[in-house]
N, C-alpha and C. Protein backbone atom coordinates (compact mmCIF):
# COMPACT_ATOMS: atom_id res chain seq x y z
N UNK A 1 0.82 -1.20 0.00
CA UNK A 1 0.00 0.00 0.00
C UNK A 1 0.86 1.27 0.00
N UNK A 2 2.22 0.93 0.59
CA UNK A 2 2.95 2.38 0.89
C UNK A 2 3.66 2.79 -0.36
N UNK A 3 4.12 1.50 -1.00
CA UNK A 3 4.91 1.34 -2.63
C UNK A 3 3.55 2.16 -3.45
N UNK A 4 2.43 1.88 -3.54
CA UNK A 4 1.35 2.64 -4.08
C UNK A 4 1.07 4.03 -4.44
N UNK A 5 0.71 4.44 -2.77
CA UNK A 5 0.88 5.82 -2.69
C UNK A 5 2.24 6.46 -3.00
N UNK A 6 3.48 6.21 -2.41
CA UNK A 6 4.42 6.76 -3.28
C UNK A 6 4.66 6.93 -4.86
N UNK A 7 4.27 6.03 -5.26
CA UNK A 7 3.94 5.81 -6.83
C UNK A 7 3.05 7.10 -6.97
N UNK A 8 2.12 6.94 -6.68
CA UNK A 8 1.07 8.02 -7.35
C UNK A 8 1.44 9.37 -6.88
N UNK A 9 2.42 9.46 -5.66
CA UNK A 9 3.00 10.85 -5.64
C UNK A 9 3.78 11.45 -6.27
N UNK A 10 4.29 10.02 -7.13
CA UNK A 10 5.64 10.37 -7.92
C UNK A 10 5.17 11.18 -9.00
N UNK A 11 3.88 10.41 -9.67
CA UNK A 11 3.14 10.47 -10.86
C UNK A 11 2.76 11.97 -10.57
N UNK A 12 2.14 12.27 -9.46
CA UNK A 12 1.58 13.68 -9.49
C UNK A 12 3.06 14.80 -9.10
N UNK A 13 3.34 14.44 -9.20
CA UNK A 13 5.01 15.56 -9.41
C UNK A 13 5.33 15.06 -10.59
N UNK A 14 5.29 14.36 -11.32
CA UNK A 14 5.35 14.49 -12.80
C UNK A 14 4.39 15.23 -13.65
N UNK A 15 3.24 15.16 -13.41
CA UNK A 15 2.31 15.25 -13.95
C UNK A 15 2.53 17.44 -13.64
N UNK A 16 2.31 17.33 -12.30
CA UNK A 16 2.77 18.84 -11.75
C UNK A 16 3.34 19.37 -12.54
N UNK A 17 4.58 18.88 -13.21
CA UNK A 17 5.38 19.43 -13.44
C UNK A 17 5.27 19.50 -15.06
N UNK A 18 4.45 19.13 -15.72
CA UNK A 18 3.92 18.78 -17.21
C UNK A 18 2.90 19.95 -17.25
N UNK A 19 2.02 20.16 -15.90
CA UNK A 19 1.15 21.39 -15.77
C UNK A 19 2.05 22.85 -16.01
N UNK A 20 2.79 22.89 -15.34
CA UNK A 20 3.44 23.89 -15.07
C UNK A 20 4.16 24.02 -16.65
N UNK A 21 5.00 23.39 -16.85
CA UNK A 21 5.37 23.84 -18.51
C UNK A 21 3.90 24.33 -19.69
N UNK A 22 3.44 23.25 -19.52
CA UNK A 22 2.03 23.72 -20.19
C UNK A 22 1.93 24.87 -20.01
N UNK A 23 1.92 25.56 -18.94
CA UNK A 23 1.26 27.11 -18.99
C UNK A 23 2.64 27.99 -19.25
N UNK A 24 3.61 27.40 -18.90
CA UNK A 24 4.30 28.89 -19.29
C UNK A 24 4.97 28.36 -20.84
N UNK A 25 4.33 27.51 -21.56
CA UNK A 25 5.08 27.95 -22.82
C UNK A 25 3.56 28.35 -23.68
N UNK A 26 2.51 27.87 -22.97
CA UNK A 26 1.46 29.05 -23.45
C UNK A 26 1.37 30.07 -23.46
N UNK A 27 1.54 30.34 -22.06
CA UNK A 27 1.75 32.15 -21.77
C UNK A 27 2.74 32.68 -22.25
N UNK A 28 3.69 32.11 -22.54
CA UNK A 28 4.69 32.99 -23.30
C UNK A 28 5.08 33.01 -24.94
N UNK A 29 3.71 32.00 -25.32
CA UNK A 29 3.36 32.02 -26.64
C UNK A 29 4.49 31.53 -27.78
N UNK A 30 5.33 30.26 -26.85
CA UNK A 30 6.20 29.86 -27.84
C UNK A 30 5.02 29.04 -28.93
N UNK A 31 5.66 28.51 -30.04
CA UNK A 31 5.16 27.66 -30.69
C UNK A 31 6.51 26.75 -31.73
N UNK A 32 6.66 25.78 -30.80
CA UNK A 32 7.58 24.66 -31.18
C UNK A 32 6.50 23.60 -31.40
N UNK A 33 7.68 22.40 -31.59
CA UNK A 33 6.67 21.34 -31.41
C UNK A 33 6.85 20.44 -30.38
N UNK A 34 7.55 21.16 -29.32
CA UNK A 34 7.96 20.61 -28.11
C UNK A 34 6.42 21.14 -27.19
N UNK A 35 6.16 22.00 -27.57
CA UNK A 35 5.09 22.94 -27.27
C UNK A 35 3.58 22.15 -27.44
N UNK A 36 3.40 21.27 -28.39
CA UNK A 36 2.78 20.60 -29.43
C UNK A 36 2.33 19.01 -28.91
N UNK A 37 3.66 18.74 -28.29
CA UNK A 37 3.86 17.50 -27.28
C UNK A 37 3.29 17.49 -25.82
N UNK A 38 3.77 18.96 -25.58
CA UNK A 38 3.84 18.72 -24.16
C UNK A 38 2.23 19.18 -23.69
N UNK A 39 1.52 19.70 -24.39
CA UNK A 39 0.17 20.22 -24.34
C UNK A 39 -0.51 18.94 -24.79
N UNK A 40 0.03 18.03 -25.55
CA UNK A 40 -1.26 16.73 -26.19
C UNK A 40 -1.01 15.86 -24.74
N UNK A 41 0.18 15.64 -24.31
CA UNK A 41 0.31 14.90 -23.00
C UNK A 41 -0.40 15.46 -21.98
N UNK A 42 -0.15 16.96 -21.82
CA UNK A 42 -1.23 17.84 -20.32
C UNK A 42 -2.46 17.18 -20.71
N UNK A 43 -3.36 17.26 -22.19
CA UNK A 43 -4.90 17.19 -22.42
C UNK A 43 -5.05 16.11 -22.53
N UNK A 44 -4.08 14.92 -22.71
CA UNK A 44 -4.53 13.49 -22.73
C UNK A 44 -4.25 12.91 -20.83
N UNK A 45 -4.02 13.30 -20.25
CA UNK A 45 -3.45 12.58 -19.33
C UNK A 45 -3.83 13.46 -17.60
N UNK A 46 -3.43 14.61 -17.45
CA UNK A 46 -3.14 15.54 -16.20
C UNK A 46 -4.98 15.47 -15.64
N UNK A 47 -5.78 16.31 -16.46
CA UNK A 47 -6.88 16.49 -15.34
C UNK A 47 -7.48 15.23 -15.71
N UNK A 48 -7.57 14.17 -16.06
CA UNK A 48 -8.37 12.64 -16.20
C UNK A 48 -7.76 11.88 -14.30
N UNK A 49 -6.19 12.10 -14.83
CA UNK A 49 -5.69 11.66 -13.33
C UNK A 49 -5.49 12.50 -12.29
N UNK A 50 -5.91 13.50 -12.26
CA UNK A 50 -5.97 14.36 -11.01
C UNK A 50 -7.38 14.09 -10.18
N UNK A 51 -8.26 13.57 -11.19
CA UNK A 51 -9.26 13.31 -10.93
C UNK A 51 -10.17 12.07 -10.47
N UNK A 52 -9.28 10.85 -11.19
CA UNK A 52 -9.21 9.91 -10.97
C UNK A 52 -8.89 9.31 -9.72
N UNK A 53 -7.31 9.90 -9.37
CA UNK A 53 -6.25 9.72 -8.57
C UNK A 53 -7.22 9.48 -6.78
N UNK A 54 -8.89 10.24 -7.01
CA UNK A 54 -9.21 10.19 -5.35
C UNK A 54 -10.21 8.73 -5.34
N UNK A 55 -9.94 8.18 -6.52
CA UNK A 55 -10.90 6.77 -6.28
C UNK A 55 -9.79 5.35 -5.91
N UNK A 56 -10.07 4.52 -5.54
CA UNK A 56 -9.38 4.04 -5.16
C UNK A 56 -9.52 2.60 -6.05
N UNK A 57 -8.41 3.19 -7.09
CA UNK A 57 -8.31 1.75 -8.52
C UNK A 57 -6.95 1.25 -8.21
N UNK A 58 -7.19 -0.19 -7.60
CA UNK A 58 -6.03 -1.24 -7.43
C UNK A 58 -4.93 -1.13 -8.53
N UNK A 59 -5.51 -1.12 -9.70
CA UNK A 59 -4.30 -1.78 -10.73
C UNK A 59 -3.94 -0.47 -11.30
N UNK A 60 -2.86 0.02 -11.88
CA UNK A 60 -2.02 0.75 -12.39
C UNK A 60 -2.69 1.11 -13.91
N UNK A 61 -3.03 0.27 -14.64
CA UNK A 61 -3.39 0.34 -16.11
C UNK A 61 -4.65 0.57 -16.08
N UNK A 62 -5.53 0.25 -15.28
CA UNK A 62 -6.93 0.58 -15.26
C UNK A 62 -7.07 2.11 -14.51
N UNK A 63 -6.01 3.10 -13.90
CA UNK A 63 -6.15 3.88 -13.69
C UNK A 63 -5.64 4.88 -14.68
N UNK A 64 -4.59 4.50 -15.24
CA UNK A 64 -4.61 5.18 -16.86
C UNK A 64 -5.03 5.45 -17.50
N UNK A 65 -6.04 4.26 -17.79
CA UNK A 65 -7.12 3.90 -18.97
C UNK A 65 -7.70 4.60 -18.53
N UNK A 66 -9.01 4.82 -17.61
CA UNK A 66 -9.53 6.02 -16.80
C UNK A 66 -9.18 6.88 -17.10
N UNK A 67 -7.40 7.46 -16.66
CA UNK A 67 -7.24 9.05 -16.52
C UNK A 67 -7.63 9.47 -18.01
N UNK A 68 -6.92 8.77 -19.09
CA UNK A 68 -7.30 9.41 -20.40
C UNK A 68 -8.38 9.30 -20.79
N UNK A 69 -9.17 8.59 -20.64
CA UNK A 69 -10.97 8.62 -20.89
C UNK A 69 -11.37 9.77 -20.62
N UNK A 70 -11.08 10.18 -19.06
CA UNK A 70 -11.75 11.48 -18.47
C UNK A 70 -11.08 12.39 -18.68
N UNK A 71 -9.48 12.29 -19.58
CA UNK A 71 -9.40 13.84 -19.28
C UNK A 71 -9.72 13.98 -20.93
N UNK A 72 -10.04 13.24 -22.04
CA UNK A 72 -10.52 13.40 -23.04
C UNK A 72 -11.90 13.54 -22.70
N UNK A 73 -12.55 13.23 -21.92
CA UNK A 73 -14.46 13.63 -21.67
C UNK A 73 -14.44 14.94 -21.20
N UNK A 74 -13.15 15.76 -20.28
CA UNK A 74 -13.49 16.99 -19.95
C UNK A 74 -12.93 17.38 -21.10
N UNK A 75 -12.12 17.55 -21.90
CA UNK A 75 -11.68 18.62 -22.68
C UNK A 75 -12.75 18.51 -23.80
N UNK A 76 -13.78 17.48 -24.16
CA UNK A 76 -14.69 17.68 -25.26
C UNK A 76 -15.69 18.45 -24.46
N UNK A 77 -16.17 18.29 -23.01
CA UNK A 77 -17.07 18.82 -22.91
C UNK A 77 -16.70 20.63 -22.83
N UNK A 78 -15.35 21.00 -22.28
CA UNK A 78 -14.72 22.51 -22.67
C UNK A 78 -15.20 22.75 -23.83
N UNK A 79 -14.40 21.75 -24.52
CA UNK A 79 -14.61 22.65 -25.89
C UNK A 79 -16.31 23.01 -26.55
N UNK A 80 -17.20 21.78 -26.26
CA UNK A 80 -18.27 21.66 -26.87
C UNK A 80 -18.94 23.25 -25.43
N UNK A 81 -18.74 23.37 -24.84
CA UNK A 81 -19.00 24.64 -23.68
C UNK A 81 -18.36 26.29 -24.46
N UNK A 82 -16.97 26.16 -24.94
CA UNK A 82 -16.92 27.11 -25.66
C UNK A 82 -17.01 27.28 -27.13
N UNK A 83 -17.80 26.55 -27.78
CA UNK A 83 -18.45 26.37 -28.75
C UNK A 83 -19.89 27.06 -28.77
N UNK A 84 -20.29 26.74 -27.89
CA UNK A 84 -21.82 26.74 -27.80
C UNK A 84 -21.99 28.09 -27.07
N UNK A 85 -20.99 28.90 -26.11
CA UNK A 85 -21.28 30.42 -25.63
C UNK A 85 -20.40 30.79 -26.91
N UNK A 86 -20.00 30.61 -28.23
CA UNK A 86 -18.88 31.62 -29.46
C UNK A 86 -18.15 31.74 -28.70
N UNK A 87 -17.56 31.65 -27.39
CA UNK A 87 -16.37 31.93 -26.93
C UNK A 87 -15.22 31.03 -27.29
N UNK A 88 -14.41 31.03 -28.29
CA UNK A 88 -13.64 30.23 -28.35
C UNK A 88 -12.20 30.82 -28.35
N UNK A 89 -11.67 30.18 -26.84
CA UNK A 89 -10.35 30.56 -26.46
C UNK A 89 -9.66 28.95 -25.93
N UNK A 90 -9.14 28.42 -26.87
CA UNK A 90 -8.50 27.20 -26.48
C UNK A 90 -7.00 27.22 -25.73
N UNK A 91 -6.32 28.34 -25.87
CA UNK A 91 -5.37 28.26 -24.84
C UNK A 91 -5.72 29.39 -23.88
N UNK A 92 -6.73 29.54 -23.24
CA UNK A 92 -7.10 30.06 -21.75
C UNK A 92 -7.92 29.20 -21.12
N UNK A 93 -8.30 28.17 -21.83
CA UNK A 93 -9.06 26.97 -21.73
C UNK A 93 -8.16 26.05 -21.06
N UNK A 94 -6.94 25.68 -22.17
CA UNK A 94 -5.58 24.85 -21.04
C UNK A 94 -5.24 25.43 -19.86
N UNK A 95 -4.73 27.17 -20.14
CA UNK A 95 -4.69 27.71 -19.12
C UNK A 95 -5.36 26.97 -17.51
N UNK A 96 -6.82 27.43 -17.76
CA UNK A 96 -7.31 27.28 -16.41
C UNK A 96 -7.38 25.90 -16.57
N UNK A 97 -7.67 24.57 -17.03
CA UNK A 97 -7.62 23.59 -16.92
C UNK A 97 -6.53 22.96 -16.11
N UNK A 98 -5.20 23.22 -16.51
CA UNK A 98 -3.82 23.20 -15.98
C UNK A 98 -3.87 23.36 -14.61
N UNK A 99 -4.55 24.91 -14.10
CA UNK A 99 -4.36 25.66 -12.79
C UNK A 99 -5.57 24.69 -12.06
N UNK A 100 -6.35 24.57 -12.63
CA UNK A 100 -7.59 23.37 -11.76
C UNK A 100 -6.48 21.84 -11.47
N UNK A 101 -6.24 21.30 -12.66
CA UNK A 101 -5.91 20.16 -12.51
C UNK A 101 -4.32 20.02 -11.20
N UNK A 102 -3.24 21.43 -11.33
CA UNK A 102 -2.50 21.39 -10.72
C UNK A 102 -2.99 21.40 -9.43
N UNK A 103 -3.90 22.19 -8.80
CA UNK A 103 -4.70 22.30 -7.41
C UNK A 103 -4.95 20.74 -6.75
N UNK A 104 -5.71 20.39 -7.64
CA UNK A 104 -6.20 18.86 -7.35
C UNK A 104 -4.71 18.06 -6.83
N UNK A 105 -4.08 18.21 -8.46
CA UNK A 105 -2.03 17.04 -8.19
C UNK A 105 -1.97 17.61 -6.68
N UNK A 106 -1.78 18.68 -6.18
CA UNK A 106 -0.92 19.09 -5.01
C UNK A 106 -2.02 18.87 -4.02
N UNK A 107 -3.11 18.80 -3.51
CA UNK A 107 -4.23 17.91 -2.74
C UNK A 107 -3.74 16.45 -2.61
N UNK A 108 -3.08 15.90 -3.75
CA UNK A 108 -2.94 14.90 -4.12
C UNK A 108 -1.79 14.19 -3.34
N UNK A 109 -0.78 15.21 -3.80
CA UNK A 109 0.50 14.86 -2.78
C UNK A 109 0.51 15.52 -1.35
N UNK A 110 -0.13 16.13 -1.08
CA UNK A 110 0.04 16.61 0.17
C UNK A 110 -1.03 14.94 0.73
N UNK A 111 -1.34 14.79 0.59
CA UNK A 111 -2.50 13.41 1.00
C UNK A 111 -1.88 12.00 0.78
N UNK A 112 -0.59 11.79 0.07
CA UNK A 112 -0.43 10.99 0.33
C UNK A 112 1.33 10.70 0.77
N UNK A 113 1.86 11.77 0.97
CA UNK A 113 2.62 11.90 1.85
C UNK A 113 2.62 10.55 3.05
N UNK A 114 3.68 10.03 3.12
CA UNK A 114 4.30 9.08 4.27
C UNK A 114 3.99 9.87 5.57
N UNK A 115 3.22 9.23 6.61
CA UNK A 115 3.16 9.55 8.24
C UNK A 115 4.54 10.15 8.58
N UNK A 116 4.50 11.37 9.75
CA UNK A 116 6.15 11.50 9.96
C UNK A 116 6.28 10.41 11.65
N UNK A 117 7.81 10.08 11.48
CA UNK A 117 7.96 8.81 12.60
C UNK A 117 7.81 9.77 14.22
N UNK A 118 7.93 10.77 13.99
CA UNK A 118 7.51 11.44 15.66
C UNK A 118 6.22 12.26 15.63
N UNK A 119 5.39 11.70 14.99
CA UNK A 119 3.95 11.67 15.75
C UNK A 119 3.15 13.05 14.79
N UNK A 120 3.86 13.77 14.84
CA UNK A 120 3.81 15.48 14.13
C UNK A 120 3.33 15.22 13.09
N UNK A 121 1.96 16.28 12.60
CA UNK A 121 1.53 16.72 11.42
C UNK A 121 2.86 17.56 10.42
C-alpha cells in the first residue's frame, strides 16, 4: 500500500510538473513542437488523473485507462461549452484547466505523503 501511494506521488510531481510547462510555454506564446507535445500529454493525461487519482483503482493500467478517458471527456465537454457560448479561447481553456488540474495534483501529494515517525503533522 505504501509502494502505491508513493507511486502516485511520484506520478503527481510528474504530472505537476507537465502542468506547469504547459502554462508557461502558453503564456509565453512559444510555438515549437515541443510545445505541441507537451500540451497533447497535459490534455490526454493531467486532469483525467488528477481526478481519478481520489478513487481508489487497485491496478495501475486501469487507472490510466480512466485518466485518459476522463481527461478526453473533460476537454470535449470545454470545448463543446466554448463552442456553444462563441467563446472560443483554447489556450485560456488549457490555461485554467492546468491551474484546476494542478490544485487537485498538489491535494494529491500533500494526501499521500508518508506519516512522519515522531507523531507530528
Amino acid at each position: 500500500m505504501l509502494e502505491q501511494l508513493r507511486t502516485r506521488r511520484f506520478t503527481a510531481y510528474g504530472l505537476l510538473g507537465v502542468c506547469f510547462l504547459t502554462v508557461l510555454l502558453v503564456l509565453i506564446g512559444v510555438s515549437t513542437p515541443v510545445r505541441l507535445i507537451l500540451v497533447l500529454a497535459f490534455v490526454c493525461t493531467s486532469p483525467g488523473w488528477a481526478l481519478i487519482s481520489y478513487v481508489n483503482v487497485r491496478h495501475v493500467s486501469v487507472t490510466w485507462i480512466s485518466a485518459v478517458g476522463l481527461s478526453l471527456a473533460v476537454n470535449l465537454v470545454l470545448a463543446q461549452l466554448m463552442v456553444l457560448t462563441h467563446a472560443w479561447h483554447p489556450e485560456a481553456a488549457v490555461v485554467g484547466m492546468a491551474v484546476a488540474s494542478s490544485a487537485l495534483l498538489v491535494h494529491h501529494v500533500l494526501r499521500s505523503r508518508p506519516p512522519r515517525e515522531d507523531g507530528a503533522r
